[in-house]
N, C-alpha and C. Protein backbone atom coordinates (compact mmCIF):
# COMPACT_ATOMS: atom_id res chain seq x y z
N UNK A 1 0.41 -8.97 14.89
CA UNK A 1 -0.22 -8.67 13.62
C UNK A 1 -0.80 -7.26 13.69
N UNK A 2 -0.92 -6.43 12.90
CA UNK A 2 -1.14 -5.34 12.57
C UNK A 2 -2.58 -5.58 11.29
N UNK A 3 -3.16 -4.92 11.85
CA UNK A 3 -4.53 -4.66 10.72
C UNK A 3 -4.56 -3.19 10.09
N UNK A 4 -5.01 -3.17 8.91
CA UNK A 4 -4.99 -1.45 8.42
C UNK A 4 -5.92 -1.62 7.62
N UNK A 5 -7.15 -0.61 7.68
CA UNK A 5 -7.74 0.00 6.24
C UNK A 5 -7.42 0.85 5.46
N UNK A 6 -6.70 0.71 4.55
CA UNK A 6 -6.00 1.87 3.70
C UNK A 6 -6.95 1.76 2.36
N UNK A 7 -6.75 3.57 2.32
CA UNK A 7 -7.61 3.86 1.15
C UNK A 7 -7.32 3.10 -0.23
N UNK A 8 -8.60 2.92 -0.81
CA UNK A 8 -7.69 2.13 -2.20
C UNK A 8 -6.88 2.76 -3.16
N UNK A 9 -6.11 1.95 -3.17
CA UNK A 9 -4.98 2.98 -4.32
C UNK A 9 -5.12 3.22 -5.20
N UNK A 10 -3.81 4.12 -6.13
CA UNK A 10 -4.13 4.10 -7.09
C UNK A 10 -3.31 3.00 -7.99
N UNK A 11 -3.57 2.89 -9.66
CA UNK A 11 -2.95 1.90 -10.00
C UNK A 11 -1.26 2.18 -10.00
N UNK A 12 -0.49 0.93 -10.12
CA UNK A 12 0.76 1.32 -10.36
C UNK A 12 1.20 2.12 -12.01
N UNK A 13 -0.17 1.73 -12.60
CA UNK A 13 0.30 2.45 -14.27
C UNK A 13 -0.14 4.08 -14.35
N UNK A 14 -0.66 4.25 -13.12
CA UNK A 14 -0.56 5.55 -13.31
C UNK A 14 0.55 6.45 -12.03
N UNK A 15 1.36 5.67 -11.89
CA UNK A 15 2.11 6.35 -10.56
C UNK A 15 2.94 7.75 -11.10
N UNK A 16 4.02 7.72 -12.28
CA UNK A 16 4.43 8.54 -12.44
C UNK A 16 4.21 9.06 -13.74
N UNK A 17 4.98 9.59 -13.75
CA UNK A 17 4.85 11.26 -15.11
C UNK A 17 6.07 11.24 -15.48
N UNK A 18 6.20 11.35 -16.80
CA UNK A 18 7.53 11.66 -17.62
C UNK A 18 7.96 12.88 -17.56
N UNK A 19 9.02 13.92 -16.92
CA UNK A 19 9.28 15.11 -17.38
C UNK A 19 10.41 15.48 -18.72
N UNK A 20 10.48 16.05 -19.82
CA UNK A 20 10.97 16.46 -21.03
C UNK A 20 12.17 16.51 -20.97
N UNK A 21 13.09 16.20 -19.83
CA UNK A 21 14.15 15.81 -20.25
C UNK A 21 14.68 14.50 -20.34
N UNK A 22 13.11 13.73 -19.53
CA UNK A 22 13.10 11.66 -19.57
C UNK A 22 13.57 11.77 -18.38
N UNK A 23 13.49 12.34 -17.22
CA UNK A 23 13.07 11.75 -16.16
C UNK A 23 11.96 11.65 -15.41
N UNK A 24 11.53 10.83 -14.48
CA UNK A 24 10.32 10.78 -13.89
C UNK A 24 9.93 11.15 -12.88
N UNK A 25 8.45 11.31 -12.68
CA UNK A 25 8.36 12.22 -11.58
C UNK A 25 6.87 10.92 -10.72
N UNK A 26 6.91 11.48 -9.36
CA UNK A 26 5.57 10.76 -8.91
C UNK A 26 4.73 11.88 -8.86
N UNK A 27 3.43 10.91 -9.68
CA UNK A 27 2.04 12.12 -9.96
C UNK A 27 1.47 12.59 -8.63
N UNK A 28 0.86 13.72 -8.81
CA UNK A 28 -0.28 14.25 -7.54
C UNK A 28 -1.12 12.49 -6.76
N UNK A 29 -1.41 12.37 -7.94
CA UNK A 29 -2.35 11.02 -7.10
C UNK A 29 -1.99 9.93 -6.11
N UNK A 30 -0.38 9.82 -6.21
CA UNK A 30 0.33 9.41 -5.45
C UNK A 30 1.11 9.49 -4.26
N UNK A 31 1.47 11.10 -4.23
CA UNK A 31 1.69 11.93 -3.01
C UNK A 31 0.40 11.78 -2.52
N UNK A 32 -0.58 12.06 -3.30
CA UNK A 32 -1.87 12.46 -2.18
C UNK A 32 -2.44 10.97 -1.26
N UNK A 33 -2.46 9.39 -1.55
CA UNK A 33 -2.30 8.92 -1.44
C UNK A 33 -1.43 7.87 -0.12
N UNK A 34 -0.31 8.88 -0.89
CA UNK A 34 0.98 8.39 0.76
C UNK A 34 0.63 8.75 1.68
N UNK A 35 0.35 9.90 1.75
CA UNK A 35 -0.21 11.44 2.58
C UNK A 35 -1.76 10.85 3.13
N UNK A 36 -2.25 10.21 2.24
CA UNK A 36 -3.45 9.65 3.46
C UNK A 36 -2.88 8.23 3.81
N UNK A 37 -2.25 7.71 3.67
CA UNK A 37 -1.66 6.54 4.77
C UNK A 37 -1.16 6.55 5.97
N UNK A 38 -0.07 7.66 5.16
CA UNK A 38 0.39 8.65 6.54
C UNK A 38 -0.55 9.24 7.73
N UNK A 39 -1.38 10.01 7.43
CA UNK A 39 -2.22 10.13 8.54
C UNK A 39 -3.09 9.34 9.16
N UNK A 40 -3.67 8.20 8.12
CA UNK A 40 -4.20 7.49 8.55
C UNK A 40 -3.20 6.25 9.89
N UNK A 41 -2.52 6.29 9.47
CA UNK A 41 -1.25 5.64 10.41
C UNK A 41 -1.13 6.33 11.91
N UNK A 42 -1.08 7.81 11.37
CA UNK A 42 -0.85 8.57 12.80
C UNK A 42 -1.78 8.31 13.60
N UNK A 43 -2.87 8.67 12.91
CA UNK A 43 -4.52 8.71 13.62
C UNK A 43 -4.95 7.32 14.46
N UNK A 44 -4.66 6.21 13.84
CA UNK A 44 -4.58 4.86 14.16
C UNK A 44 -3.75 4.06 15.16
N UNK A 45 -2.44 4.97 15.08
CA UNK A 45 -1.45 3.71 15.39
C UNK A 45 -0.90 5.08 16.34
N UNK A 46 -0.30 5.98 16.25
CA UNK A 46 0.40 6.93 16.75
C UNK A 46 1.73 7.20 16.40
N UNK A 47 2.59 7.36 16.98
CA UNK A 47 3.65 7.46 17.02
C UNK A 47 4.64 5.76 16.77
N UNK A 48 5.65 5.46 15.91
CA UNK A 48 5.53 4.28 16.00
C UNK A 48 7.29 4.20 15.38
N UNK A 49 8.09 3.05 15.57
CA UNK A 49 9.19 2.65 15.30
C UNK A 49 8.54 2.03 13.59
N UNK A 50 9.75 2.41 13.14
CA UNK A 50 9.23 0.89 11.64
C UNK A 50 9.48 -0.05 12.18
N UNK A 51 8.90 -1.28 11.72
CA UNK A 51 8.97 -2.67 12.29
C UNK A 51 9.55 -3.26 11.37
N UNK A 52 10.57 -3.90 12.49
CA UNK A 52 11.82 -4.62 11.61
C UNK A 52 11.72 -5.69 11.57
N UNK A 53 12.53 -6.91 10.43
CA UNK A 53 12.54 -7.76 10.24
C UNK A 53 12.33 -8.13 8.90
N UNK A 54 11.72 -9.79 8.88
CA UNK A 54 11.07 -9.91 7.53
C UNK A 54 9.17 -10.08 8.02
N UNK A 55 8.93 -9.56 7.25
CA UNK A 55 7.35 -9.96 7.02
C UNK A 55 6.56 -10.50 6.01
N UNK A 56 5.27 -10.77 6.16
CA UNK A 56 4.50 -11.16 5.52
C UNK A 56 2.72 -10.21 5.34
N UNK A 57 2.50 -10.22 4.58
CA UNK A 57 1.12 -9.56 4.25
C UNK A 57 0.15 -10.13 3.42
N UNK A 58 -0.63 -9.52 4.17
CA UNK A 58 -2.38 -10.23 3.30
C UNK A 58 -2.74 -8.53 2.87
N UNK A 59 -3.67 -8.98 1.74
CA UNK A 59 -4.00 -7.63 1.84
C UNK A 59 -5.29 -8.19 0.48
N UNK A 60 -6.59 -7.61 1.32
CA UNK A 60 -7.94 -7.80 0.25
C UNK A 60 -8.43 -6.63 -0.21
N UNK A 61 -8.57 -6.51 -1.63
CA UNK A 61 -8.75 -5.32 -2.43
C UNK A 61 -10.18 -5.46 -2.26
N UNK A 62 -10.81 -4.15 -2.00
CA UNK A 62 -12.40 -3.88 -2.17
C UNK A 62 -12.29 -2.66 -3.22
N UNK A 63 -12.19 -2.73 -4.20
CA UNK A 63 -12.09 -1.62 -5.57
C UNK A 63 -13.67 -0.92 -5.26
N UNK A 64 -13.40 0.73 -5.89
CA UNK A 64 -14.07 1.53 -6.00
C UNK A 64 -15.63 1.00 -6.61
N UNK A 65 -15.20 0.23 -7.75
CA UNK A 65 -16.29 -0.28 -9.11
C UNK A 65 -16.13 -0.95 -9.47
N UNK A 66 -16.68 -1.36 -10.41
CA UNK A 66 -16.76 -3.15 -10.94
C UNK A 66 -15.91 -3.09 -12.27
N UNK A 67 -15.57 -2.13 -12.72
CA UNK A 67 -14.66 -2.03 -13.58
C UNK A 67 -13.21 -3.37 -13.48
N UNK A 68 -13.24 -4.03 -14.78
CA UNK A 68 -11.95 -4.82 -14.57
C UNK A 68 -10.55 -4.97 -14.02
N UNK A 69 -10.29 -5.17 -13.13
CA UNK A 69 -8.80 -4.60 -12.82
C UNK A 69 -7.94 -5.98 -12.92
N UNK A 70 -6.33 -5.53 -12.92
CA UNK A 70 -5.47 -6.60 -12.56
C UNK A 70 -5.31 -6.39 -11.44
N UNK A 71 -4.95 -7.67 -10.84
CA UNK A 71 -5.00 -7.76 -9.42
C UNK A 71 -3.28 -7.28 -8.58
N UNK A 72 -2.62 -7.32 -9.72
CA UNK A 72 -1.49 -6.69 -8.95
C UNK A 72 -0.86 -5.35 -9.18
N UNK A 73 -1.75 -4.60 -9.77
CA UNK A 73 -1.61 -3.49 -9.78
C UNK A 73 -1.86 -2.40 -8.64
N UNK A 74 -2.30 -2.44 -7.50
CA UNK A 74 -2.62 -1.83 -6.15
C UNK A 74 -1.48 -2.00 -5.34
N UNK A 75 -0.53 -3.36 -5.79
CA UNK A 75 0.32 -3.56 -4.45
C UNK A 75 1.48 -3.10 -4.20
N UNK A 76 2.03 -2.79 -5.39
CA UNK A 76 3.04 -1.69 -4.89
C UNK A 76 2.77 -0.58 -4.42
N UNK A 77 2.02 0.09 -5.20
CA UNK A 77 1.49 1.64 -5.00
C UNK A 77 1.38 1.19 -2.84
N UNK A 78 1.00 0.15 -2.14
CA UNK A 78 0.40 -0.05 -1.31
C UNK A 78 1.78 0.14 -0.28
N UNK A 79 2.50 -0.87 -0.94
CA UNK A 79 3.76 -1.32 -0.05
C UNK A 79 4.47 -0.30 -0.20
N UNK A 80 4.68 0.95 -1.28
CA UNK A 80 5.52 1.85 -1.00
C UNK A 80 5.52 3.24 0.02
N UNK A 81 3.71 3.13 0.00
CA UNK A 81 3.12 3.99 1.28
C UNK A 81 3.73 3.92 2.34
N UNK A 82 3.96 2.66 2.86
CA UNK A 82 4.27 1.48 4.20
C UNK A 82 5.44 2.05 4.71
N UNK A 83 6.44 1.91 3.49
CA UNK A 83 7.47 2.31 3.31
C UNK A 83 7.71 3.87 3.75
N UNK A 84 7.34 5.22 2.36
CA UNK A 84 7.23 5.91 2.58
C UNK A 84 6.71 6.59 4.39
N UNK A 85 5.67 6.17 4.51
CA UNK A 85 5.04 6.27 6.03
C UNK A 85 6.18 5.85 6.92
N UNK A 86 6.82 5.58 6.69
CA UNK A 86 8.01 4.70 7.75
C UNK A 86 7.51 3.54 8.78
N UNK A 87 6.37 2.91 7.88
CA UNK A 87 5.56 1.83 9.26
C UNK A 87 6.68 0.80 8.94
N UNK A 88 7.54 0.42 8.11
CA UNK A 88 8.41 -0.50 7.69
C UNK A 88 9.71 0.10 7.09
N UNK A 89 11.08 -0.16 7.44
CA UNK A 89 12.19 0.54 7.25
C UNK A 89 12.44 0.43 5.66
N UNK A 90 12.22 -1.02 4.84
CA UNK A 90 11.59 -0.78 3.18
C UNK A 90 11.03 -2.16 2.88
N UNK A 91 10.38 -1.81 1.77
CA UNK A 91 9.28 -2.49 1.55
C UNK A 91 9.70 -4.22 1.32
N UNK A 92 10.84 -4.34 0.97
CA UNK A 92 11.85 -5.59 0.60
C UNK A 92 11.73 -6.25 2.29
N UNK A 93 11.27 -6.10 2.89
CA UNK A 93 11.05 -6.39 4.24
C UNK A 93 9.92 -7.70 4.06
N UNK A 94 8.86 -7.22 2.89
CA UNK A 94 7.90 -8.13 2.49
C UNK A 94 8.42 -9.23 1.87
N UNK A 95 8.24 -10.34 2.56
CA UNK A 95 8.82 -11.96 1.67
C UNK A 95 7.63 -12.84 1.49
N UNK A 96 6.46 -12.47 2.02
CA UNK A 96 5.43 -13.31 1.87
C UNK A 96 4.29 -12.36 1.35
N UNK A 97 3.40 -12.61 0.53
CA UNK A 97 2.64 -11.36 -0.17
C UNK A 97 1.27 -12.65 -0.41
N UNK A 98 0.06 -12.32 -0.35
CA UNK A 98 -1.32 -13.13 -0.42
C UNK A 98 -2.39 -11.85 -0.53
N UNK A 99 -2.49 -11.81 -2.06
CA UNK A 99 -3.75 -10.91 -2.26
C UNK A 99 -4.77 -11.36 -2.68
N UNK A 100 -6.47 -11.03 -2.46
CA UNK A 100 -7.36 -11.24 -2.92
C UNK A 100 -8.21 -10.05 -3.25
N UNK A 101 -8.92 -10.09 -4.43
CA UNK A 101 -9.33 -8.82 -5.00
C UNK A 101 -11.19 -9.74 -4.76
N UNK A 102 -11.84 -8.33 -4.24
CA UNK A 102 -12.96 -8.51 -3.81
C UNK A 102 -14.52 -8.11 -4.56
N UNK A 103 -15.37 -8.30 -5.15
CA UNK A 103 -16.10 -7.16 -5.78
C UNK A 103 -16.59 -6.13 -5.24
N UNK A 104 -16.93 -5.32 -5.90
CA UNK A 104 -17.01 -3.60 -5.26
C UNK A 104 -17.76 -3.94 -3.87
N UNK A 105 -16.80 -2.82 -2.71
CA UNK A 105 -17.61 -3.23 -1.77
C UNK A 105 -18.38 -1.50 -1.25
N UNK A 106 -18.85 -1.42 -0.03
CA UNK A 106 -19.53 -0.18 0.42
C UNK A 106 -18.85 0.37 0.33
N UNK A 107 -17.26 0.49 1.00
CA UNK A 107 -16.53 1.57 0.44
C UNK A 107 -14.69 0.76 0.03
N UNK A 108 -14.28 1.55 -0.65
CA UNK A 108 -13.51 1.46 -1.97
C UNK A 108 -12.24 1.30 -0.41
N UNK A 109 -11.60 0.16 -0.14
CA UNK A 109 -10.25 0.19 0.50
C UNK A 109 -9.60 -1.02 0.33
N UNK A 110 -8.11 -0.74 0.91
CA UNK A 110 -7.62 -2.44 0.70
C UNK A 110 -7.25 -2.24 2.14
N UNK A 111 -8.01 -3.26 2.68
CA UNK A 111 -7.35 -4.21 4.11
C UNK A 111 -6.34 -4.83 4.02
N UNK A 112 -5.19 -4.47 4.67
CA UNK A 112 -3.78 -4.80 5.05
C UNK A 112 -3.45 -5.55 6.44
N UNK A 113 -3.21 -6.54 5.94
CA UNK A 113 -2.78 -7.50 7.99
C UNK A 113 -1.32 -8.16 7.46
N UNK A 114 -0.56 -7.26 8.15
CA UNK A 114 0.97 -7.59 8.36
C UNK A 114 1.46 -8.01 9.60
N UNK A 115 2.36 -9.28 9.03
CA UNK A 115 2.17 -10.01 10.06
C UNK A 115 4.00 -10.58 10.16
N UNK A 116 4.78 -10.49 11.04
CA UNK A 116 6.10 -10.86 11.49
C UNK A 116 6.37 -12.45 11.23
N UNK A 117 7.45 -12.48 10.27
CA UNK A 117 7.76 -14.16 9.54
C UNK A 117 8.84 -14.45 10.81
N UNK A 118 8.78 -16.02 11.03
CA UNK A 118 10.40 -16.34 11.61
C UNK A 118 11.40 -16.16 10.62
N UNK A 119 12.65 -15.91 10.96
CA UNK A 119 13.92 -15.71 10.42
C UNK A 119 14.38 -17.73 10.24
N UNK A 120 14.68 -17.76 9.31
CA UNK A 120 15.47 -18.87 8.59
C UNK A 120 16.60 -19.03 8.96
């Protein structure tokens, strides 16, 4: 099992940007985002293979504020980091998913514990 504090994300409704000819782009808030998973990964974990297989994840939202949120709006933005970061070869790797959204806590992150499923 793997534990992570990753910064809290942002929502998935704000991930990308329309550019004028109708295609899309991923916003600043989202690079910036990956980019702290990413290091936070390095800093944490080091150097590392993606981990293969199928998995499963927990992951408890501690939001910034008490502001209303939906609760599945963090988890992609989350799992594509994972991805992106190369801690997982892609995110479809995830077959088991268990989130709980927390009220505001001291500081604004979602705890991630990924954890290796048996194969069927």
């Amino acid at each position: 099992m793997i534990t992570l504090n990753l910064p809290y994300p942002p929502s998935t409704n704000h991930q990308h940007g329309q550019q004028a000819g109708g295609g899309r782009f991923l916003k600043p808030v989202v690079k910036k985002y990956r980019k702290g998973v990413r290091d936070y990964l390095l800093e944490h974990i080091g150097l590392y293979n993606p981990i293969e297989g199928l998995l499963g994840v927990q992951i408890d939202l501690y939001p910034p504020d008490n502001i209303k949120r939906d609760i599945d709006n963090p988890i992609k933005p989350i799992l594509d980091a994972l991805q992106s970061a190369a801690l997982v070869a892609d995110d479809s790797q995830f077959k088991l998913l268990q989130v709980r959204m927390h009220p505001k806590g001291e500081q604004a992150l979602a705890k991630v514990c990924i954890t290796r499923l048996c194969d069927d």
